[in-house]
PDB file of N, CA and C in Angstrom:
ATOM      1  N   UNK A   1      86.750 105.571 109.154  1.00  0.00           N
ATOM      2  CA  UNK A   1      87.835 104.958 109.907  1.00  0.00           C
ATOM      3  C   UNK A   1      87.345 103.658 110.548  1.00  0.00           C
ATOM      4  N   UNK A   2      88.300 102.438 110.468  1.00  0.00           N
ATOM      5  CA  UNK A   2      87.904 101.693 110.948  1.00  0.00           C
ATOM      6  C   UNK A   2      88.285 101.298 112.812  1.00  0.00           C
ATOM      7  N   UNK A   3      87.661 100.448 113.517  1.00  0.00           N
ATOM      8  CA  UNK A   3      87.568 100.565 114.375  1.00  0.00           C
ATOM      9  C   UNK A   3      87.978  98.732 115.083  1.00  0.00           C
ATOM     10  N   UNK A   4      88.429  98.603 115.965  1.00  0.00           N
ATOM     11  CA  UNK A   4      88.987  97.235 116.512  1.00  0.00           C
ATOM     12  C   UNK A   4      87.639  96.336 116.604  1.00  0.00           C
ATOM     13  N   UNK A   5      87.770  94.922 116.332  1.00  0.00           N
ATOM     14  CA  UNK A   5      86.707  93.950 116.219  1.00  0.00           C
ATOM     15  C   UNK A   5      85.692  93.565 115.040  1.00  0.00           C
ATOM     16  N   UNK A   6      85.599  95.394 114.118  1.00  0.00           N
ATOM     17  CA  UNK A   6      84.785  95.024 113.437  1.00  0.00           C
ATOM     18  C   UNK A   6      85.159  93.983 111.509  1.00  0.00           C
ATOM     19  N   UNK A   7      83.842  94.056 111.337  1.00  0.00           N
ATOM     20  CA  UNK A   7      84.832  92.601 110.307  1.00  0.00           C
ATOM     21  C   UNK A   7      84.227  93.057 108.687  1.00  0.00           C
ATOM     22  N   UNK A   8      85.821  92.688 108.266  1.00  0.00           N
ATOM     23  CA  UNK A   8      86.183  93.777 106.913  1.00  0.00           C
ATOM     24  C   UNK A   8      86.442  92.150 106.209  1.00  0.00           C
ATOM     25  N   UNK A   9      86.179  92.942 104.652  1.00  0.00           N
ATOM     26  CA  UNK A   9      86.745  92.388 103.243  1.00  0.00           C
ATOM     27  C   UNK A   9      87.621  92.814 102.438  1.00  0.00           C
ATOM     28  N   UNK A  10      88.376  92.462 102.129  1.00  0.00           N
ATOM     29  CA  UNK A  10      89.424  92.615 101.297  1.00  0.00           C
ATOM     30  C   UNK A  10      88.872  93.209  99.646  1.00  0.00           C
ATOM     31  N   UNK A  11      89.172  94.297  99.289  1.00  0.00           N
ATOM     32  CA  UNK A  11      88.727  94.608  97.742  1.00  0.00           C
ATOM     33  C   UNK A  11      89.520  94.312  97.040  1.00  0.00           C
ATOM     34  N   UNK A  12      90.469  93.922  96.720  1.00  0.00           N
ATOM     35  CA  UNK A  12      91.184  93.618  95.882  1.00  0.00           C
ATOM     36  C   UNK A  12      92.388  92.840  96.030  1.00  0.00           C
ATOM     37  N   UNK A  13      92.918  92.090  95.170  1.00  0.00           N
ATOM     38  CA  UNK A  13      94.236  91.349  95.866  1.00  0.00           C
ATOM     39  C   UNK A  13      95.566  91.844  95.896  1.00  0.00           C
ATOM     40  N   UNK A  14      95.991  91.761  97.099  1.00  0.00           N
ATOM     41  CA  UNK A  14      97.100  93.216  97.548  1.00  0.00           C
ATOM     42  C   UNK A  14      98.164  92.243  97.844  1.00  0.00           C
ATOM     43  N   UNK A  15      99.344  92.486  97.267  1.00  0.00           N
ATOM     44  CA  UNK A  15     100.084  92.252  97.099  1.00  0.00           C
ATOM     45  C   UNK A  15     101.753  92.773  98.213  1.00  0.00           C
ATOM     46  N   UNK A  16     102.691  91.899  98.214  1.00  0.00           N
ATOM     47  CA  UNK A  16     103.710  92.095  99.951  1.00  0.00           C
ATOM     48  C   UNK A  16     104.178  93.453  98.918  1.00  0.00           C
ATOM     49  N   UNK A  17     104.383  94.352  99.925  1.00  0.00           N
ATOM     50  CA  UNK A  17     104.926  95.367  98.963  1.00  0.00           C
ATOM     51  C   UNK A  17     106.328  95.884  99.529  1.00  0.00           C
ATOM     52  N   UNK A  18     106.610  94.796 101.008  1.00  0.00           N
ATOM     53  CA  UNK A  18     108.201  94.926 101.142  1.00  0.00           C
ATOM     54  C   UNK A  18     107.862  94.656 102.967  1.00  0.00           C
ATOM     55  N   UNK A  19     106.867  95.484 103.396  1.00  0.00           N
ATOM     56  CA  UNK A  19     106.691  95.568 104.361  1.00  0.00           C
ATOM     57  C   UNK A  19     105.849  93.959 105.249  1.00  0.00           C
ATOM     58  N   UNK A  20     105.513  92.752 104.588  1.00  0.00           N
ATOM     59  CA  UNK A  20     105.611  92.084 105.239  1.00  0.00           C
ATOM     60  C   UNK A  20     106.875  91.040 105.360  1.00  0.00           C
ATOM     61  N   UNK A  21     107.502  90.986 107.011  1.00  0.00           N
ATOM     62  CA  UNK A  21     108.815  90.169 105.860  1.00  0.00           C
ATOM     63  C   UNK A  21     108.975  88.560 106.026  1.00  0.00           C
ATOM     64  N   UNK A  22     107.597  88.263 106.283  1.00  0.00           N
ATOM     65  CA  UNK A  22     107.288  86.463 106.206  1.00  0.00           C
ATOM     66  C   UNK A  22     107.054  86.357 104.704  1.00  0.00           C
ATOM     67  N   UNK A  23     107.088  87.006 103.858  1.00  0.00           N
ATOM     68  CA  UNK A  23     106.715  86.677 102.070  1.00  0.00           C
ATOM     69  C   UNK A  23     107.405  87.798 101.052  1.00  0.00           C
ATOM     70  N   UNK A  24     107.333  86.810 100.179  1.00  0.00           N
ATOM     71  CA  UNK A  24     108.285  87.577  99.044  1.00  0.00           C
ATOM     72  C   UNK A  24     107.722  89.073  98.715  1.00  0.00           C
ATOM     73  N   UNK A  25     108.509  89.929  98.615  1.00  0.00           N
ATOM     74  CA  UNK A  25     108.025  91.247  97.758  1.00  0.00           C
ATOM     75  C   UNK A  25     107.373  90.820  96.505  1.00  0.00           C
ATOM     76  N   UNK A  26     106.337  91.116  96.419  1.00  0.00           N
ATOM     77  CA  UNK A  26     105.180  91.138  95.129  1.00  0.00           C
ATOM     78  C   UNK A  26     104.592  89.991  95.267  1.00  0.00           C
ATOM     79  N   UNK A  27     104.729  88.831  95.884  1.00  0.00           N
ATOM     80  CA  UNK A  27     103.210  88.331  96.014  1.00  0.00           C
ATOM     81  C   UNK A  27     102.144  88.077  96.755  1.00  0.00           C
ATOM     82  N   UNK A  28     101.116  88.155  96.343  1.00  0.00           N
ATOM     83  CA  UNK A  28     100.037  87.991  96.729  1.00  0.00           C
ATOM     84  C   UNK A  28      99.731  87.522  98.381  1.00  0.00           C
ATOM     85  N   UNK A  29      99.231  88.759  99.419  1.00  0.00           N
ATOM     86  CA  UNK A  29      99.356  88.334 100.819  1.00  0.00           C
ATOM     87  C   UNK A  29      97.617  88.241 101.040  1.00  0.00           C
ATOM     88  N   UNK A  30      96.893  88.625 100.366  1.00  0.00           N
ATOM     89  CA  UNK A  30      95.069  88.837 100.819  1.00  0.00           C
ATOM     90  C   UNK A  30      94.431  88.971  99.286  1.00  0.00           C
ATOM     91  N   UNK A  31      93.607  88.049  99.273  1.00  0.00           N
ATOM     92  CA  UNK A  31      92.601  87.839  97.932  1.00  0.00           C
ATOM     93  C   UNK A  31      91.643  88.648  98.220  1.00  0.00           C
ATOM     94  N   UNK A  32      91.092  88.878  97.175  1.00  0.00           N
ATOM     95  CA  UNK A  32      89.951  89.856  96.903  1.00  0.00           C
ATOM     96  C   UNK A  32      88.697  88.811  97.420  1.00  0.00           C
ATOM     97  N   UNK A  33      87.773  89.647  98.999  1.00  0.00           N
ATOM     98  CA  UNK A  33      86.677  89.002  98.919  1.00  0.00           C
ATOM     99  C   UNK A  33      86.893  88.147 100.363  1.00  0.00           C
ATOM    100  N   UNK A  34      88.291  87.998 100.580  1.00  0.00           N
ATOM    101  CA  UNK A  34      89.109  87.778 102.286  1.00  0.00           C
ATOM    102  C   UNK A  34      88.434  88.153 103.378  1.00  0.00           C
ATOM    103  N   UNK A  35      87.592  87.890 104.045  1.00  0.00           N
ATOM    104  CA  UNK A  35      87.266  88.260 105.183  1.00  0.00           C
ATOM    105  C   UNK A  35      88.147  88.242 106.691  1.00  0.00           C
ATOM    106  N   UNK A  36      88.016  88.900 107.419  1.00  0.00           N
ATOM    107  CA  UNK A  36      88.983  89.058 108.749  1.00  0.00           C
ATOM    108  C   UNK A  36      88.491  89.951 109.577  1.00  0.00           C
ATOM    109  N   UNK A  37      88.978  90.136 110.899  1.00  0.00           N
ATOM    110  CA  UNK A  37      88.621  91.229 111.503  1.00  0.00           C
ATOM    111  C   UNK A  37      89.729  91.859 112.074  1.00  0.00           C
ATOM    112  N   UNK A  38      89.304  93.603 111.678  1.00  0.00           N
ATOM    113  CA  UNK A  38      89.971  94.466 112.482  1.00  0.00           C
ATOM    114  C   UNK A  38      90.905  93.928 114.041  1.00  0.00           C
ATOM    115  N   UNK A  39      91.952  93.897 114.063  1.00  0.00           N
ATOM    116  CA  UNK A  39      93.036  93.611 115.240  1.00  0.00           C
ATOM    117  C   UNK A  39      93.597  94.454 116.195  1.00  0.00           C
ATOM    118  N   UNK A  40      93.854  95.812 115.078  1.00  0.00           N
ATOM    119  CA  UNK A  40      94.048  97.123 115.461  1.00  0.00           C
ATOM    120  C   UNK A  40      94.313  98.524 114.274  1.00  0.00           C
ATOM    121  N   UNK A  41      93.988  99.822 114.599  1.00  0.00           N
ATOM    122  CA  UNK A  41      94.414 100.549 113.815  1.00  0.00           C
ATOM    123  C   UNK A  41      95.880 101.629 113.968  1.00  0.00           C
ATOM    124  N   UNK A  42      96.742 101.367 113.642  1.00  0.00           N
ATOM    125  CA  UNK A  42      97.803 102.338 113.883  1.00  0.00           C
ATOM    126  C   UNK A  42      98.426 103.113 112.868  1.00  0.00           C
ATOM    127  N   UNK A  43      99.001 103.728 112.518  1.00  0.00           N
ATOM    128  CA  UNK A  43     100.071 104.303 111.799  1.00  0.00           C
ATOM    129  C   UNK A  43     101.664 103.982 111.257  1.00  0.00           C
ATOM    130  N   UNK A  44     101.735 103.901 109.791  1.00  0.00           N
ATOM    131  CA  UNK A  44     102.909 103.819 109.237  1.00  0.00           C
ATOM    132  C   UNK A  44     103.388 104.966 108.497  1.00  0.00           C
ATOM    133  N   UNK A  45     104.193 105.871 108.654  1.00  0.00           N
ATOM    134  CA  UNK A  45     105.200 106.674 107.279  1.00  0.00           C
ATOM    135  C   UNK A  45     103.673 107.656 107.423  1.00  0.00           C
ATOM    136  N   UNK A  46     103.118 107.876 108.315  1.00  0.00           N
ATOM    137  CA  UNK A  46     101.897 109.071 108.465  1.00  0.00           C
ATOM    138  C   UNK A  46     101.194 108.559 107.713  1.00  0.00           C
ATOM    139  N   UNK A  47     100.452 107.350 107.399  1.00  0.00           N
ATOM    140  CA  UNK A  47      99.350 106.477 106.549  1.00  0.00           C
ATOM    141  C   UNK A  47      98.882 105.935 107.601  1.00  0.00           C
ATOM    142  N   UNK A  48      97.585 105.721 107.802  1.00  0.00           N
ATOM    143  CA  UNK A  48      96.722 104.998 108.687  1.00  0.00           C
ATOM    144  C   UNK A  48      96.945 103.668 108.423  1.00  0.00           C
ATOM    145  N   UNK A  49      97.173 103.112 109.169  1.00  0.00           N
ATOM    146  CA  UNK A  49      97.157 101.305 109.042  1.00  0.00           C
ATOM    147  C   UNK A  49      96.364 100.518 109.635  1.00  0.00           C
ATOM    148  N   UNK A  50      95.907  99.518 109.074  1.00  0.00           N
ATOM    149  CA  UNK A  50      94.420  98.926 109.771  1.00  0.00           C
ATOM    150  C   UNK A  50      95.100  97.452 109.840  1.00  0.00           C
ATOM    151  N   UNK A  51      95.439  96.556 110.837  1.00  0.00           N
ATOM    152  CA  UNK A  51      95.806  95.149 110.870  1.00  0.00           C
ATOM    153  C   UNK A  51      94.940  94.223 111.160  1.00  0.00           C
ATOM    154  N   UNK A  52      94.158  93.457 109.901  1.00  0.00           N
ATOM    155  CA  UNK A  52      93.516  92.649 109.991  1.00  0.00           C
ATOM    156  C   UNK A  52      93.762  91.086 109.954  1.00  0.00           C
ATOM    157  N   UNK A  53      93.045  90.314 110.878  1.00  0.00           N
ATOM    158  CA  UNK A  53      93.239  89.360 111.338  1.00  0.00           C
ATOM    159  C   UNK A  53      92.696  88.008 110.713  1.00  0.00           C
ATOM    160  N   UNK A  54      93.179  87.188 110.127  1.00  0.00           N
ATOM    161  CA  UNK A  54      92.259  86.256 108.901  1.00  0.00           C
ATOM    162  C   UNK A  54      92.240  85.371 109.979  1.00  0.00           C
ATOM    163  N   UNK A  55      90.878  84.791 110.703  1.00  0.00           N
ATOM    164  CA  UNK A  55      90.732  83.574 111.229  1.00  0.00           C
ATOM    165  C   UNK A  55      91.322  82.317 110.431  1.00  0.00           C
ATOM    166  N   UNK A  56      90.677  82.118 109.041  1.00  0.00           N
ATOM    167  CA  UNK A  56      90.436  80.807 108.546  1.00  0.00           C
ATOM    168  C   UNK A  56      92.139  80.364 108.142  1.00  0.00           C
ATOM    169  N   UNK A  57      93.649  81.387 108.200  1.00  0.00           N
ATOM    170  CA  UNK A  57      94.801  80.745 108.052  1.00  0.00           C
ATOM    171  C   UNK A  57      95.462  81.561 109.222  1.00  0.00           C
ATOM    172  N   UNK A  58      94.913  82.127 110.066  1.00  0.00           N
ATOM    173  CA  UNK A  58      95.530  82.885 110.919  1.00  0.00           C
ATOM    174  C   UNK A  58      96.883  83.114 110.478  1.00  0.00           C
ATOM    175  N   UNK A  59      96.140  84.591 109.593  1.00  0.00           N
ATOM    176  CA  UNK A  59      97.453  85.602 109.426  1.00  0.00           C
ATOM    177  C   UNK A  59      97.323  87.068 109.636  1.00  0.00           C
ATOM    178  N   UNK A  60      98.013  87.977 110.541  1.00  0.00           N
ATOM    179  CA  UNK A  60      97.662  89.211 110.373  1.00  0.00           C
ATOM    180  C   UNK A  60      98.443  90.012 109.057  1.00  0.00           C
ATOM    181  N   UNK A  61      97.581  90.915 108.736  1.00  0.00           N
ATOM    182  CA  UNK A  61      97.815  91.730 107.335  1.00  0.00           C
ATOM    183  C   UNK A  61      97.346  93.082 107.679  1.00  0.00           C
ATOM    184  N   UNK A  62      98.497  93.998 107.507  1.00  0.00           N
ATOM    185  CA  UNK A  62      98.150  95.422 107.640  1.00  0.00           C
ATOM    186  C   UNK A  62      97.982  96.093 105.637  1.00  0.00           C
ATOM    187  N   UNK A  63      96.906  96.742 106.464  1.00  0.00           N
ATOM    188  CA  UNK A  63      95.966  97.217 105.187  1.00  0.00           C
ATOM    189  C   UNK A  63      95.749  98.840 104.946  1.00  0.00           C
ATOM    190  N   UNK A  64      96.260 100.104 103.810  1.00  0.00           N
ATOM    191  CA  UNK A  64      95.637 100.838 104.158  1.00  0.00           C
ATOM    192  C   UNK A  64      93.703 100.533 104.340  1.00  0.00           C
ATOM    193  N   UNK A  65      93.383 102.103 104.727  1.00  0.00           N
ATOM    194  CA  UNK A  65      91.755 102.079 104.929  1.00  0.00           C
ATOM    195  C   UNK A  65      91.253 101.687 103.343  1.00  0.00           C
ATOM    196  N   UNK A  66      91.937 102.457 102.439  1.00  0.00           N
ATOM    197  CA  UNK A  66      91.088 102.404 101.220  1.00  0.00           C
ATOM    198  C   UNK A  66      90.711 101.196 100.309  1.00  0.00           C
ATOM    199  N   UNK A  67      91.793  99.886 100.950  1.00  0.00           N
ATOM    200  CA  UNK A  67      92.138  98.256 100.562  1.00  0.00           C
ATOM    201  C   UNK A  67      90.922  97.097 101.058  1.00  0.00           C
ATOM    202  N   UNK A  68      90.184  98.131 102.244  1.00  0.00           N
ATOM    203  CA  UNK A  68      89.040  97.250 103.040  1.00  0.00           C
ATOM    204  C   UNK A  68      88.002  97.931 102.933  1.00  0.00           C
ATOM    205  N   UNK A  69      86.709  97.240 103.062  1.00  0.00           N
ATOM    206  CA  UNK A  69      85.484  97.439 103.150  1.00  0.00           C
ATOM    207  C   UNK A  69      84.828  96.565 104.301  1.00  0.00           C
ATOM    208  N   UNK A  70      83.866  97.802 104.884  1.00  0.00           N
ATOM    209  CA  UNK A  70      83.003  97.245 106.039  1.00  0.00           C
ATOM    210  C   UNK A  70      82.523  96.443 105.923  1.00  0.00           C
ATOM    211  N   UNK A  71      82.078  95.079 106.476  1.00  0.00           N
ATOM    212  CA  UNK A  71      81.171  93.698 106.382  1.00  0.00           C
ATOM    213  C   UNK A  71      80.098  94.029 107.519  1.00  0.00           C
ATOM    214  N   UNK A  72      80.648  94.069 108.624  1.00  0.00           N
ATOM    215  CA  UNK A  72      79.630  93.773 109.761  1.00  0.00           C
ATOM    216  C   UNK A  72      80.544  94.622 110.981  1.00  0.00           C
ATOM    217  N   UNK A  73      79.412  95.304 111.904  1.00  0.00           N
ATOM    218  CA  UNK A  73      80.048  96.021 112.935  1.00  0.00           C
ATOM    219  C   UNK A  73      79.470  95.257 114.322  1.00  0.00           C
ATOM    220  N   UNK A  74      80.433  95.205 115.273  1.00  0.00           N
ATOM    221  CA  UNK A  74      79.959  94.813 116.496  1.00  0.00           C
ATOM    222  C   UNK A  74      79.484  95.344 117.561  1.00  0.00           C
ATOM    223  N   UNK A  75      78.073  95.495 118.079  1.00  0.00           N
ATOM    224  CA  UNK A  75      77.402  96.179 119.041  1.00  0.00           C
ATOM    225  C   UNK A  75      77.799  95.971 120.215  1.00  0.00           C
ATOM    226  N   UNK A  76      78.912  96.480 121.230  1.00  0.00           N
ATOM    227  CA  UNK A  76      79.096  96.417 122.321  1.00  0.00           C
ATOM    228  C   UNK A  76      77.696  96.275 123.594  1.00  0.00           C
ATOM    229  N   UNK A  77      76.824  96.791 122.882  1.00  0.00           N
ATOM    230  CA  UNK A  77      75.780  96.984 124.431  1.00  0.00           C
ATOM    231  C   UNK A  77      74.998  95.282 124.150  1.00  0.00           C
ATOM    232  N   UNK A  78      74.964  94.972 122.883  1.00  0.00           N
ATOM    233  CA  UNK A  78      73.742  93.972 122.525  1.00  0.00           C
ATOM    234  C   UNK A  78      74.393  92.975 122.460  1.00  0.00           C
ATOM    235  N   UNK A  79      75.733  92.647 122.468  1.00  0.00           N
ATOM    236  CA  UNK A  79      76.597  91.624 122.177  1.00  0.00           C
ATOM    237  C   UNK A  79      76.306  90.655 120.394  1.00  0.00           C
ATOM    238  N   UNK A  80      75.814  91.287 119.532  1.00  0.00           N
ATOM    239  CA  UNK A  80      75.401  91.630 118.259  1.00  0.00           C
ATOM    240  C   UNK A  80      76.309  91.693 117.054  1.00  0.00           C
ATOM    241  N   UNK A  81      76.691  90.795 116.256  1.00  0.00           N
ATOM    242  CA  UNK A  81      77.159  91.544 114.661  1.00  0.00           C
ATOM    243  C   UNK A  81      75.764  92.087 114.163  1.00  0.00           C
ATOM    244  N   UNK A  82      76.298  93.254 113.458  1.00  0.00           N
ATOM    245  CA  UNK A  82      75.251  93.899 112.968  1.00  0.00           C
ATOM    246  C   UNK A  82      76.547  93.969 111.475  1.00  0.00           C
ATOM    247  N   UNK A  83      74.882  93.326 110.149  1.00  0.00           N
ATOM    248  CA  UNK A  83      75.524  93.621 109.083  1.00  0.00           C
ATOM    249  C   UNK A  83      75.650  95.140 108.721  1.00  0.00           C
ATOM    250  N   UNK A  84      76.457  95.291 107.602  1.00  0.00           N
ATOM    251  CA  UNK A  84      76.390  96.819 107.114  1.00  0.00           C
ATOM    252  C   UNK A  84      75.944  96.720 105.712  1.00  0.00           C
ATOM    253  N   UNK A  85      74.381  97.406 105.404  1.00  0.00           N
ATOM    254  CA  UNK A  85      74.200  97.619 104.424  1.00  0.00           C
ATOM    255  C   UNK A  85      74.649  98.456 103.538  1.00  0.00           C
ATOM    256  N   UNK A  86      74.857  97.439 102.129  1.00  0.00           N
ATOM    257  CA  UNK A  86      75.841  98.368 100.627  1.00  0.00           C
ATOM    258  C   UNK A  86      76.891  98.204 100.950  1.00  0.00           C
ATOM    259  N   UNK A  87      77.868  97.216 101.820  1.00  0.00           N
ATOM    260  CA  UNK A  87      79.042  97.370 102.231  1.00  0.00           C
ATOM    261  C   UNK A  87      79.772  97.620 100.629  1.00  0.00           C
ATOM    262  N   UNK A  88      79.685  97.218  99.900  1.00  0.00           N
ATOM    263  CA  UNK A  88      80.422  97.686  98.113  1.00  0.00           C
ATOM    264  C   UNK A  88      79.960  98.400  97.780  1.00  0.00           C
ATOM    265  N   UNK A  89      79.038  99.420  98.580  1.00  0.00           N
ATOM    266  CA  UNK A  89      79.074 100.949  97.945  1.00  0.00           C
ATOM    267  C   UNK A  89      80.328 101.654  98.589  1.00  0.00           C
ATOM    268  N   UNK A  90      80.598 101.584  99.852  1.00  0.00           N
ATOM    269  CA  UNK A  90      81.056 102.254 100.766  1.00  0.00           C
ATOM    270  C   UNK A  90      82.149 102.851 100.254  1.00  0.00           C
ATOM    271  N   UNK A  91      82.907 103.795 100.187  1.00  0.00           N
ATOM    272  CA  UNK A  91      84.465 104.268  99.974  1.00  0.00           C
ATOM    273  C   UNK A  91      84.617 104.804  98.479  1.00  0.00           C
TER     274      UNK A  91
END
């Protein structure tokens, strides 16, 4: 499960599937390889939803868990990104 702050990649390119309604149904809202960070995690239709935050066009994009992969987690005590090793093994 992911967790607020920490910073995810996009696996694949995911496509509006109705539910964003700034863009057309079926295209392309997050490229494969997208970096962003976690914004928040909530719930849709009893599916976990993860809303990640793209600095570089500032856009938020809700993601299931299984659409992202871990990059780097943030150490609250050390004030620290800490990478995550094998992040493309993970899931």
């Amino acid at each position: 499960m992911f967790i607020r702050n920490q910073k995810v990649r996009v696996r694949k390119d995911t496509k509006n599937d109705g539910t964003c309604s700034s863009c057309r149904t079926g295209c392309v809202i997050a490229k494969a390889g997208e970096e962003g960070f976690v914004r928040r995690v909530g719930e849709f239709m009893g599916d976990a939803v993860v809303e990640v935050h793209f600095f570089v066009n500032n856009r938020l994009v809700g993601f299931r868990e299984k659409e992202l992969e871990l990059v780097e987690d943030f150490n609250p005590d050390t004030g620290e990104w800490v990478p995550v090793p094998c992040a493309a093994a993970q899931g």
